[in-house]
C-alpha atoms as a PDB file:
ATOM      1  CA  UNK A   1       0.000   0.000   0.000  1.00  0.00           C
ATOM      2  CA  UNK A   2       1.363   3.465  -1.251  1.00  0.00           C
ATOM      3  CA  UNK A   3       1.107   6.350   1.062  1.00  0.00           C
ATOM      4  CA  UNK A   4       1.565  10.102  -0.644  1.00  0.00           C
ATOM      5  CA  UNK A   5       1.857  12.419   1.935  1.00  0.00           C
ATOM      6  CA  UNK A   6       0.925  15.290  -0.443  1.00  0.00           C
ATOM      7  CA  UNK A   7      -2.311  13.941  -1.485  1.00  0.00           C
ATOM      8  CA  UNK A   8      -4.402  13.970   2.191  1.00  0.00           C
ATOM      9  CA  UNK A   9      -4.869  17.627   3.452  1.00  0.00           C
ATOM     10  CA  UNK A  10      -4.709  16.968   7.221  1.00  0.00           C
ATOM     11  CA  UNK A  11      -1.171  14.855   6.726  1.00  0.00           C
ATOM     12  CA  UNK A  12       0.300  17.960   4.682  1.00  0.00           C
ATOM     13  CA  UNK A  13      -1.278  20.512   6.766  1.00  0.00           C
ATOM     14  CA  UNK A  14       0.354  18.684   9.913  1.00  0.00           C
ATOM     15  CA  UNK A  15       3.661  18.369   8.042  1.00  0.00           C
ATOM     16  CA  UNK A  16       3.497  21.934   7.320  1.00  0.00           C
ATOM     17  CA  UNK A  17       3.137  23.076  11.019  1.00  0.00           C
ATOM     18  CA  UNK A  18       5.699  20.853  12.216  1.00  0.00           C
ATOM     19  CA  UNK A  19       7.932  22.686   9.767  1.00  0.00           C
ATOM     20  CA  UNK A  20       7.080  26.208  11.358  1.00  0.00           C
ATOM     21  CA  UNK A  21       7.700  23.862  14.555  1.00  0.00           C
ATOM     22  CA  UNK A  22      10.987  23.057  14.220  1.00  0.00           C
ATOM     23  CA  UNK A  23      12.396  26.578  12.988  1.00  0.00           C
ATOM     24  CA  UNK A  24      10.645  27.960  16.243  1.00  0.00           C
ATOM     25  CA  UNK A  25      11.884  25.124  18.219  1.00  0.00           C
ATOM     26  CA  UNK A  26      15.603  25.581  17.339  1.00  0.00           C
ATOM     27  CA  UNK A  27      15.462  29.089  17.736  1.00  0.00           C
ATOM     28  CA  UNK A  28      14.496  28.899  21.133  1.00  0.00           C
ATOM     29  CA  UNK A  29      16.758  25.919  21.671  1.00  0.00           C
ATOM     30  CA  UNK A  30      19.610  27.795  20.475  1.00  0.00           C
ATOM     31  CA  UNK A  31      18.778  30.986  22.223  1.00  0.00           C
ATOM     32  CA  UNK A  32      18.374  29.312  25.652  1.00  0.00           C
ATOM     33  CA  UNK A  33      21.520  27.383  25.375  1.00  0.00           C
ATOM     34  CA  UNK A  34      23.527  30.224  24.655  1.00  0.00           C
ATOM     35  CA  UNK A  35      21.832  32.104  27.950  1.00  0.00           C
ATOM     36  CA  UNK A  36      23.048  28.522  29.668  1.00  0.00           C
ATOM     37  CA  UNK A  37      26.901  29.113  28.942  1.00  0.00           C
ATOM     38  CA  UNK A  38      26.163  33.184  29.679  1.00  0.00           C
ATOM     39  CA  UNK A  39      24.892  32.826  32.742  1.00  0.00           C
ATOM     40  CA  UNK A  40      25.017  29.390  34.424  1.00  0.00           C
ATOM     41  CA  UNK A  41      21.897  27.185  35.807  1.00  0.00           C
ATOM     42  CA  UNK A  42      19.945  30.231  34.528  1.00  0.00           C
ATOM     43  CA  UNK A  43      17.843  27.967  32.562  1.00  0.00           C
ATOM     44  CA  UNK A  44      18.310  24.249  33.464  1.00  0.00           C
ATOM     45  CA  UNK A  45      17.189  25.147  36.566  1.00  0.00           C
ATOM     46  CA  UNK A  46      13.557  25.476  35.406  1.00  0.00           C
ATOM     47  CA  UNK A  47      14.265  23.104  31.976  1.00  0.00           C
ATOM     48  CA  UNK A  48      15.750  19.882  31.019  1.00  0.00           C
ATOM     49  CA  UNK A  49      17.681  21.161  28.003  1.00  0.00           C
ATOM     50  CA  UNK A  50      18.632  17.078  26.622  1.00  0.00           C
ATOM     51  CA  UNK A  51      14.717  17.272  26.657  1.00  0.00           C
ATOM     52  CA  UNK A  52      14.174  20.163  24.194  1.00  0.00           C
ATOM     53  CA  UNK A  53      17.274  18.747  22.468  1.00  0.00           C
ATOM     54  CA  UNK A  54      14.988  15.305  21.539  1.00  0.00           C
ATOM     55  CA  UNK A  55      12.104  17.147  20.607  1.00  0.00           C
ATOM     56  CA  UNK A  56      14.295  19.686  18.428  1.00  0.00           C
ATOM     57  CA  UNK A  57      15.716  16.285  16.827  1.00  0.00           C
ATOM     58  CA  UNK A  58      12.519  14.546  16.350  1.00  0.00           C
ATOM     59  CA  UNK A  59      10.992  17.696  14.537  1.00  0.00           C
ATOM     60  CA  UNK A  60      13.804  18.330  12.364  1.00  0.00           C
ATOM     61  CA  UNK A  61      14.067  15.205  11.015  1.00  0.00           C
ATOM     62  CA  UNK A  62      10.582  14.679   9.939  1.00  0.00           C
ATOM     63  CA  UNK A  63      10.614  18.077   8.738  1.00  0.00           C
ATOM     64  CA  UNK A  64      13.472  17.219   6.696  1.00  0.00           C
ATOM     65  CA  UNK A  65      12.249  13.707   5.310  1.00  0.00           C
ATOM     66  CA  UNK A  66       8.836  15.301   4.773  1.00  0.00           C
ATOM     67  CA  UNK A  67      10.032  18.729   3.046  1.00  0.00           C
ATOM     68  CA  UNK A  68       7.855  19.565  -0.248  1.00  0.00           C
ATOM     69  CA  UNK A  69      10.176  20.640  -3.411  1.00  0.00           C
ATOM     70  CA  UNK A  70      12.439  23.403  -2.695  1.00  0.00           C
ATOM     71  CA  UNK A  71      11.164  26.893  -3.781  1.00  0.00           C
ATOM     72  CA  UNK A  72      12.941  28.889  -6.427  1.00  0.00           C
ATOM     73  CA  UNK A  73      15.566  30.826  -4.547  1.00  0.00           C
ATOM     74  CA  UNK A  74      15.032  34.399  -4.714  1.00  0.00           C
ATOM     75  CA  UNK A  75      17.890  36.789  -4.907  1.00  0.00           C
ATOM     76  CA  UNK A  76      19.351  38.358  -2.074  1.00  0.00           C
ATOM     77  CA  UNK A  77      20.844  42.128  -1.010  1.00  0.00           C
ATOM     78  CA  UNK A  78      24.515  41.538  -0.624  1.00  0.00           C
ATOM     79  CA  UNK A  79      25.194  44.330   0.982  1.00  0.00           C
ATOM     80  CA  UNK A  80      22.372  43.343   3.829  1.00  0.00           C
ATOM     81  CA  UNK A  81      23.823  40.352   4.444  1.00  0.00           C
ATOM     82  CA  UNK A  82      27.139  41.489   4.575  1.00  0.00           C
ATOM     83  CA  UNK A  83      26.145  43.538   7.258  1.00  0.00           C
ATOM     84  CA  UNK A  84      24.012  40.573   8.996  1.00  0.00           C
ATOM     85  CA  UNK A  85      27.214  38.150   8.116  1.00  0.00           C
ATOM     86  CA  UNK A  86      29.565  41.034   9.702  1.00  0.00           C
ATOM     87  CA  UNK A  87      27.628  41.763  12.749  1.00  0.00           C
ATOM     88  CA  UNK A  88      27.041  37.315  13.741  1.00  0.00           C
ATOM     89  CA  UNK A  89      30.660  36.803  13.333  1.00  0.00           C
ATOM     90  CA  UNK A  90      31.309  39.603  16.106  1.00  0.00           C
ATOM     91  CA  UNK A  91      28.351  38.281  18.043  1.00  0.00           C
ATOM     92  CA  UNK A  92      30.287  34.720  17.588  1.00  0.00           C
ATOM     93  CA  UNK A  93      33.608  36.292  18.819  1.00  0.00           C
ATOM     94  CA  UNK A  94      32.773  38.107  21.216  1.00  0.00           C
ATOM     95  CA  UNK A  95      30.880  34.983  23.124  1.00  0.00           C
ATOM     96  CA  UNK A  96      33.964  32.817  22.357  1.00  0.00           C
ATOM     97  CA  UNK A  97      35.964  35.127  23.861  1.00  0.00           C
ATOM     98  CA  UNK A  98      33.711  35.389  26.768  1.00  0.00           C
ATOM     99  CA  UNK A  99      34.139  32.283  27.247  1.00  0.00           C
ATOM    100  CA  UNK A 100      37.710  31.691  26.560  1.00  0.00           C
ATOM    101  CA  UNK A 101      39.418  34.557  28.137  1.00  0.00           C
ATOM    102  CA  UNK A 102      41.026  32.799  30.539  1.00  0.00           C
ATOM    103  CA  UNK A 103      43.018  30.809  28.428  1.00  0.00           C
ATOM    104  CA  UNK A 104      46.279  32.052  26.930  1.00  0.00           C
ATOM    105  CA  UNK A 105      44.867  31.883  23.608  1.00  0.00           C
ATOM    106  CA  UNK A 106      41.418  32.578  23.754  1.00  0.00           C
ATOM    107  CA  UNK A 107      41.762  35.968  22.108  1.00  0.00           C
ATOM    108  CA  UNK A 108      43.482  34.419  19.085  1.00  0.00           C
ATOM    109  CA  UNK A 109      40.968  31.603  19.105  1.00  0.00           C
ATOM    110  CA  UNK A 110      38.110  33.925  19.698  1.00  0.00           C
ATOM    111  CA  UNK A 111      38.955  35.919  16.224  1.00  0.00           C
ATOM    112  CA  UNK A 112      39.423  32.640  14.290  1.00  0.00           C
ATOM    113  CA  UNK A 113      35.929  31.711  14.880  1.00  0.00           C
ATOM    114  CA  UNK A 114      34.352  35.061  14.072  1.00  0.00           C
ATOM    115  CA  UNK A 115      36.402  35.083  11.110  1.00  0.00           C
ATOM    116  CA  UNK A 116      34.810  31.621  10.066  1.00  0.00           C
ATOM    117  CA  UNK A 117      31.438  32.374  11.376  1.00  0.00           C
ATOM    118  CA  UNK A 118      31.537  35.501   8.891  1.00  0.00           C
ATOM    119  CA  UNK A 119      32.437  33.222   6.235  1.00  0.00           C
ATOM    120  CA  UNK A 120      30.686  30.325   6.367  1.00  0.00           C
ATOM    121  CA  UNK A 121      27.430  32.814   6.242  1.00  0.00           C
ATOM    122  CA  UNK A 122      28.750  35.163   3.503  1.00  0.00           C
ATOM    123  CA  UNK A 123      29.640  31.992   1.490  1.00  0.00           C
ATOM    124  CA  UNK A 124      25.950  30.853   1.743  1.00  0.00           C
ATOM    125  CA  UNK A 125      24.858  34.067   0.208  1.00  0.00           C
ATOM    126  CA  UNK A 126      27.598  33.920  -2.985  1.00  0.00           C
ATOM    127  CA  UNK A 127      27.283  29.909  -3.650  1.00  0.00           C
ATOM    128  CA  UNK A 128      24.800  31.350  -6.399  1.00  0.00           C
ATOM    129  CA  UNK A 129      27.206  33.473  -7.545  1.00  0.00           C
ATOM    130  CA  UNK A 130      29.985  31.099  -8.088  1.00  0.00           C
ATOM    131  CA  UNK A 131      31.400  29.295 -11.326  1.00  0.00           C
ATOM    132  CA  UNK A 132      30.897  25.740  -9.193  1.00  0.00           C
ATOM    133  CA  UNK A 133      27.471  26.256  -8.257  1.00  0.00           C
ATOM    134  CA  UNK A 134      26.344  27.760 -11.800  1.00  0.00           C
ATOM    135  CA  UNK A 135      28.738  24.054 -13.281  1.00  0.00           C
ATOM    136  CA  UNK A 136      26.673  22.032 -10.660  1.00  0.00           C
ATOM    137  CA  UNK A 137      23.213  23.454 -11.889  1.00  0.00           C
ATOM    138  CA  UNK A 138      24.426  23.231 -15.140  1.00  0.00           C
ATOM    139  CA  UNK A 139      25.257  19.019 -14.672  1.00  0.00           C
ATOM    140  CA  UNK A 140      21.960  18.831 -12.925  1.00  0.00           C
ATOM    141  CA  UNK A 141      19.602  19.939 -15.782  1.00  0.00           C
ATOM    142  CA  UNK A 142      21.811  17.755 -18.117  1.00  0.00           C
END
């Protein structure tokens, strides 16, 4: 017996709110974590974070076995997300450094990671724009 997910409206509509689910989910995961390592047994005092963690897990991975067809990507302002990609990367270093600052090298260590935090999301934003990614779309369609 075949089952198509896309065909029964209460299946889809239930895929599509775990979806919502799981970005809101990690979000607030991610957000209470990092107030965790800023200020300690702030928030597993009231929460079991390996808890969240599951549910997070669960989500995400039927969201991601369930996902429809990608959407056409839209094009994005550069010069926004440099900004966005600029101003993360210094969030990222300075709560490395806040956390490594008692180490002899944290400082060094702390501006490696904001340097790769920066790049890893600027190079999200250019894949597009680069000869591989236009060769791999061009192997696809062939």
């Amino acid at each position: 017996m075949k089952f198509d997910l896309n065909k029964d409206k209460r299946i889809r509509k239930a895929l599509d709110i775990n979806q919502e689910l799981f970005q809101g989910l990690l979000v607030a995961f991610l957000v209470l974590l990092l107030m965790e390592q800023l200020w300690a047994r702030s928030v597993t005092r009231f929460l079991n974070m390996n808890i969240l963690l599951f549910i997070v897990i669960v989500s995400g991975a039927l969201a991601v076995l369930t996902q429809k067809e990608k959407k056409k990507r839209e094009d994005v302002n550069k010069k926004k997300w440099l900004i966005i990609s600029a101003v993360s990367g210094l969030l990222g270093g300075i709560i490395i450094w806040y956390q490594l600052n008692q180490f002899a090298y944290g400082a060094l260590i702390s501006v490696i990671g904001a340097l790769l935090i920066f790049l890893l999301s600027w190079l999200v934003v250019d894949e597009d724009a680069s000869t591989i990614g236009k060769n791999a779309k061009k192997r696809i369609k062939n």
